[in-house]
N, C-alpha and C. Protein backbone atom coordinates (compact mmCIF):
# COMPACT_ATOMS: atom_id res chain seq x y z
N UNK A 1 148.47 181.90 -34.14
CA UNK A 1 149.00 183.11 -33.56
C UNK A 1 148.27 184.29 -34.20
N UNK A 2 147.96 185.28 -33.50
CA UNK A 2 147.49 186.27 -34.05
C UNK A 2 148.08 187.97 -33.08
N UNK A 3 147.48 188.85 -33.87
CA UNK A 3 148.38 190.49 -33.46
C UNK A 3 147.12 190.87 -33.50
N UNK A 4 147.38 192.07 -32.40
CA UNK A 4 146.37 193.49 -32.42
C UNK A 4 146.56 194.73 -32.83
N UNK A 5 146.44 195.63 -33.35
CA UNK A 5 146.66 196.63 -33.17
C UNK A 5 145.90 198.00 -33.07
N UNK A 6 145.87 198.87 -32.58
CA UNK A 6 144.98 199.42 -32.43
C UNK A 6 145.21 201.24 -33.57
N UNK A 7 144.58 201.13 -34.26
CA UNK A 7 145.12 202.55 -34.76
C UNK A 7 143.78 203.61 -34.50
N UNK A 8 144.30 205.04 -34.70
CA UNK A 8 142.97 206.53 -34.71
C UNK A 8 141.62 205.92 -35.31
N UNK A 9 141.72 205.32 -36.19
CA UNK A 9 140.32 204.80 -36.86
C UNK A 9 139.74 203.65 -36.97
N UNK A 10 141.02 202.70 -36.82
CA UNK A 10 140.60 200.84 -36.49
C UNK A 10 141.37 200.19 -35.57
N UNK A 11 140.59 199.00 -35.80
CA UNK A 11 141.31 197.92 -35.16
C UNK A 11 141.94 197.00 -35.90
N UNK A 12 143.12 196.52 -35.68
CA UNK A 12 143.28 195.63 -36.93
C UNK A 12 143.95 195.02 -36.35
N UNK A 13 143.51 193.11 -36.75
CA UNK A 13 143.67 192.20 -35.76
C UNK A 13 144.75 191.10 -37.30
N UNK A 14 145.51 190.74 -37.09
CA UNK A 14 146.08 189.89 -38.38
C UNK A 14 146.71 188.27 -37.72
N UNK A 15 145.89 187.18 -38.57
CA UNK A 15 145.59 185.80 -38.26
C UNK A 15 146.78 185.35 -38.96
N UNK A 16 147.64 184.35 -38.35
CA UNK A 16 149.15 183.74 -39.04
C UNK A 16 149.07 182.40 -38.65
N UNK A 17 148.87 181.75 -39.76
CA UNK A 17 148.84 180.26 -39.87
C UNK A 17 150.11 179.95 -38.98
N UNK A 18 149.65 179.02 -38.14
CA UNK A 18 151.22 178.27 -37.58
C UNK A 18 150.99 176.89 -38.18
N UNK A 19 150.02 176.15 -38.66
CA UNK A 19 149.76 174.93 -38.79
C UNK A 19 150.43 174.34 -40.26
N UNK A 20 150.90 172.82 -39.92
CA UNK A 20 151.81 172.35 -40.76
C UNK A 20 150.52 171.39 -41.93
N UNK A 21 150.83 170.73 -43.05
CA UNK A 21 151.62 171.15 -43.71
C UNK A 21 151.85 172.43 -44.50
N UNK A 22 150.50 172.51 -45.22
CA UNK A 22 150.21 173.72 -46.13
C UNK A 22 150.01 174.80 -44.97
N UNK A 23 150.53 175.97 -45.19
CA UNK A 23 150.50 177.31 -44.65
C UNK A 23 149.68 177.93 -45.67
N UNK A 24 148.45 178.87 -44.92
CA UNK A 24 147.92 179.86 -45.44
C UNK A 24 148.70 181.40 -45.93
N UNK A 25 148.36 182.02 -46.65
CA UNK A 25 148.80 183.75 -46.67
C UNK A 25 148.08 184.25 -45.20
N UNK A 26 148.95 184.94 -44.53
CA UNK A 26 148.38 185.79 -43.22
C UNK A 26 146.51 186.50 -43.73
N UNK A 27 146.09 186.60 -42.54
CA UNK A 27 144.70 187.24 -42.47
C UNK A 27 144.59 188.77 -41.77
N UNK A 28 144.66 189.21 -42.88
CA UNK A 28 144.15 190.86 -41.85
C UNK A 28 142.73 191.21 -42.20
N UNK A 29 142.03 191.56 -40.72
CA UNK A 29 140.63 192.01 -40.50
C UNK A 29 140.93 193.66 -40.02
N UNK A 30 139.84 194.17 -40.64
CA UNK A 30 140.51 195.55 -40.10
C UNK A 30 138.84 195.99 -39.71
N UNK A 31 138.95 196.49 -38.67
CA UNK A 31 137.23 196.85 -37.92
C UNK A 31 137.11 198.51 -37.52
N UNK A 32 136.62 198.51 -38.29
CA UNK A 32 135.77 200.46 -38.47
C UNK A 32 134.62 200.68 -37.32
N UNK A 33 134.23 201.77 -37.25
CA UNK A 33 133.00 201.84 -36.67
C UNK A 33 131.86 201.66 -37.17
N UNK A 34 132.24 201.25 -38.81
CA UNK A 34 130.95 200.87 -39.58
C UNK A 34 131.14 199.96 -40.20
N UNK A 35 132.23 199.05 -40.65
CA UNK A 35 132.46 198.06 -41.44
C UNK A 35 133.49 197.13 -41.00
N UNK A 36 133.41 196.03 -41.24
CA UNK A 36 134.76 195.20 -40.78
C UNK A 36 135.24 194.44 -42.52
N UNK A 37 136.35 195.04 -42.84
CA UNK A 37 137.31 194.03 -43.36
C UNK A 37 138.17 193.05 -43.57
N UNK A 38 137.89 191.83 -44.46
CA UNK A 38 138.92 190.56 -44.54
C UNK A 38 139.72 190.48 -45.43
N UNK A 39 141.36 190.54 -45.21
CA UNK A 39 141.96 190.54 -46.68
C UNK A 39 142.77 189.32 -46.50
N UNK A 40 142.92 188.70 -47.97
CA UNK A 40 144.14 187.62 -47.35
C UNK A 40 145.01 188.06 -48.96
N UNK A 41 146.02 187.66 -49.18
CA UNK A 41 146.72 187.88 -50.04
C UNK A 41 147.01 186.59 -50.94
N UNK A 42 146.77 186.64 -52.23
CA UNK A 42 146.47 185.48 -53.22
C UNK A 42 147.79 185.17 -54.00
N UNK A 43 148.27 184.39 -53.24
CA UNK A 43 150.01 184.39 -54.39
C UNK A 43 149.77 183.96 -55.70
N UNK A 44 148.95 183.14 -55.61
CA UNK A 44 148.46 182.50 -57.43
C UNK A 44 148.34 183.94 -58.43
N UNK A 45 147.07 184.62 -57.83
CA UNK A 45 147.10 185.75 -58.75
C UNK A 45 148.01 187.12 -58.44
N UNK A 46 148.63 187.04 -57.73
CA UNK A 46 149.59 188.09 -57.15
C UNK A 46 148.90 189.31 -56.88
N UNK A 47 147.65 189.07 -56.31
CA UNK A 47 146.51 189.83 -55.78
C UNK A 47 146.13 189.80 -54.34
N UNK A 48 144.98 190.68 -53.54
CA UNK A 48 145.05 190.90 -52.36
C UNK A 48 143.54 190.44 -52.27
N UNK A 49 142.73 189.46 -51.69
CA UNK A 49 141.50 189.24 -51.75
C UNK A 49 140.45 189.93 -50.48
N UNK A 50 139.84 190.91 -50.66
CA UNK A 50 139.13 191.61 -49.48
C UNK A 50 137.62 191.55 -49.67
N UNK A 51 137.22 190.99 -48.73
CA UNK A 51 135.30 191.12 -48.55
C UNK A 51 135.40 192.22 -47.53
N UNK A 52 134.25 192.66 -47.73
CA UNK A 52 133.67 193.77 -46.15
C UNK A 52 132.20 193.62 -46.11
N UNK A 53 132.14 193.54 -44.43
CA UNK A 53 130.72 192.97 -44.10
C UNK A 53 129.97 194.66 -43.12
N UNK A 54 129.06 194.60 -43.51
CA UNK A 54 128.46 195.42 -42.57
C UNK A 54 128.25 195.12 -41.19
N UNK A 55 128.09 196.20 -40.00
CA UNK A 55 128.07 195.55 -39.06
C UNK A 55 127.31 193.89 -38.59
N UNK A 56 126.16 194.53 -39.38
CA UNK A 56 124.87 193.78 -39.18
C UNK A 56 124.79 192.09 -39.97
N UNK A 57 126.26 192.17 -40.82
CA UNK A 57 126.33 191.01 -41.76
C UNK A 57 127.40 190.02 -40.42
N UNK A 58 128.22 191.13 -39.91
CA UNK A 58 129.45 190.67 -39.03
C UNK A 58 128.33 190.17 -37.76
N UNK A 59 127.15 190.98 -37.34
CA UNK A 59 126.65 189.99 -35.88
C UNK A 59 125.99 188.74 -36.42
N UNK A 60 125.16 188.57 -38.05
CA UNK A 60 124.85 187.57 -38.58
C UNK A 60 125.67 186.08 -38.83
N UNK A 61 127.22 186.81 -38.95
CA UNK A 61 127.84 185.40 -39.02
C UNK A 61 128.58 185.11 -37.57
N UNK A 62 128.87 186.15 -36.62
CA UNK A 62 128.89 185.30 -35.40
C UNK A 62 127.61 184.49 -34.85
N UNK A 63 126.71 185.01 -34.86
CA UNK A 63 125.28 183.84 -34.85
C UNK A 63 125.63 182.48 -35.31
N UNK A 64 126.13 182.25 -36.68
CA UNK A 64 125.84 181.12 -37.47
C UNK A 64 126.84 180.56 -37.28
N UNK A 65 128.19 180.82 -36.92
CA UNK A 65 128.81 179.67 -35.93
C UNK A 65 128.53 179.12 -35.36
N UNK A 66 127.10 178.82 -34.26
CA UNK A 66 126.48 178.41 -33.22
C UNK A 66 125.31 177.82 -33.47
N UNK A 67 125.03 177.91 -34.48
CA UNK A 67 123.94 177.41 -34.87
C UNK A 67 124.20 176.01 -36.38
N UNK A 68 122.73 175.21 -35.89
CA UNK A 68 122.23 174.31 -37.16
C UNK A 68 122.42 174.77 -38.44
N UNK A 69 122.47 173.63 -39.46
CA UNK A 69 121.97 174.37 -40.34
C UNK A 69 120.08 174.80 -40.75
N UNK A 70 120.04 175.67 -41.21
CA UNK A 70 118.44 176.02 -41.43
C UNK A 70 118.74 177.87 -42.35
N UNK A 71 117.60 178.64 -42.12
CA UNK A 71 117.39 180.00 -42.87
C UNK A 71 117.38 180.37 -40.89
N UNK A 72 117.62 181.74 -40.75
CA UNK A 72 117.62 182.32 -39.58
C UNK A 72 117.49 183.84 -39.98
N UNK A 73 117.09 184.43 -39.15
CA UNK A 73 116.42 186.10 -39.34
C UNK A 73 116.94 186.41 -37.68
N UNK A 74 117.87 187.35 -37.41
CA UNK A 74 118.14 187.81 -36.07
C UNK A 74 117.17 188.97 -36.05
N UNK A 75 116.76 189.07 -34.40
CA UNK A 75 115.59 189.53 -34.57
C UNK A 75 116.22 190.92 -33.01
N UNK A 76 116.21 192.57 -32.81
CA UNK A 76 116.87 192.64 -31.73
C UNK A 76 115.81 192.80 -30.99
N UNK A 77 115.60 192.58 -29.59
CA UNK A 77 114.95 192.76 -28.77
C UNK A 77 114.86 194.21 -28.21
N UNK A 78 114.16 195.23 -27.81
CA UNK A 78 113.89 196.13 -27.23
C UNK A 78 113.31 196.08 -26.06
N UNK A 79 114.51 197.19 -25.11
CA UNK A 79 113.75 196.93 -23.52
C UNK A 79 113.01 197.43 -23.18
């Protein structure tokens, strides 16, 4: 299951484990016009764990879902 929401400056989309047994901490991504953030919340350390990818890191790993493994260089085309 997952939520949208849309606020003045992002988007923020938050991922909720439904799957049995072990449950994850919820996932909030929050998407800028320049950065996208991942936070999940760490009960062990009673901490909040956040990466942020640049755009250009965020079109790199939708690529690599789809792909082999190997090294890859996205390359953009100009019309």
């Amino acid at each position: 299951m997952f939520t949208i929401e849309h606020d003045f400056d992002a988007t923020i989309i938050t991922l909720i484990d439904e799957g049995t047994p072990s449950l994850r901490e919820d996932i909030t991504i929050r998407a800028t016009d320049d950065r996208v953030s991942v936070a999940q919340f760490d009960a062990s350390a009673q901490t909040e764990a956040v990466v942020t990818l640049s755009l250009s890191q965020l079109r790199d790993l939708a690529a690599a879902l789809d792909l082999p493994e190997g090294s890859y260089r996205l390359v953009r085309k100009t019309s």
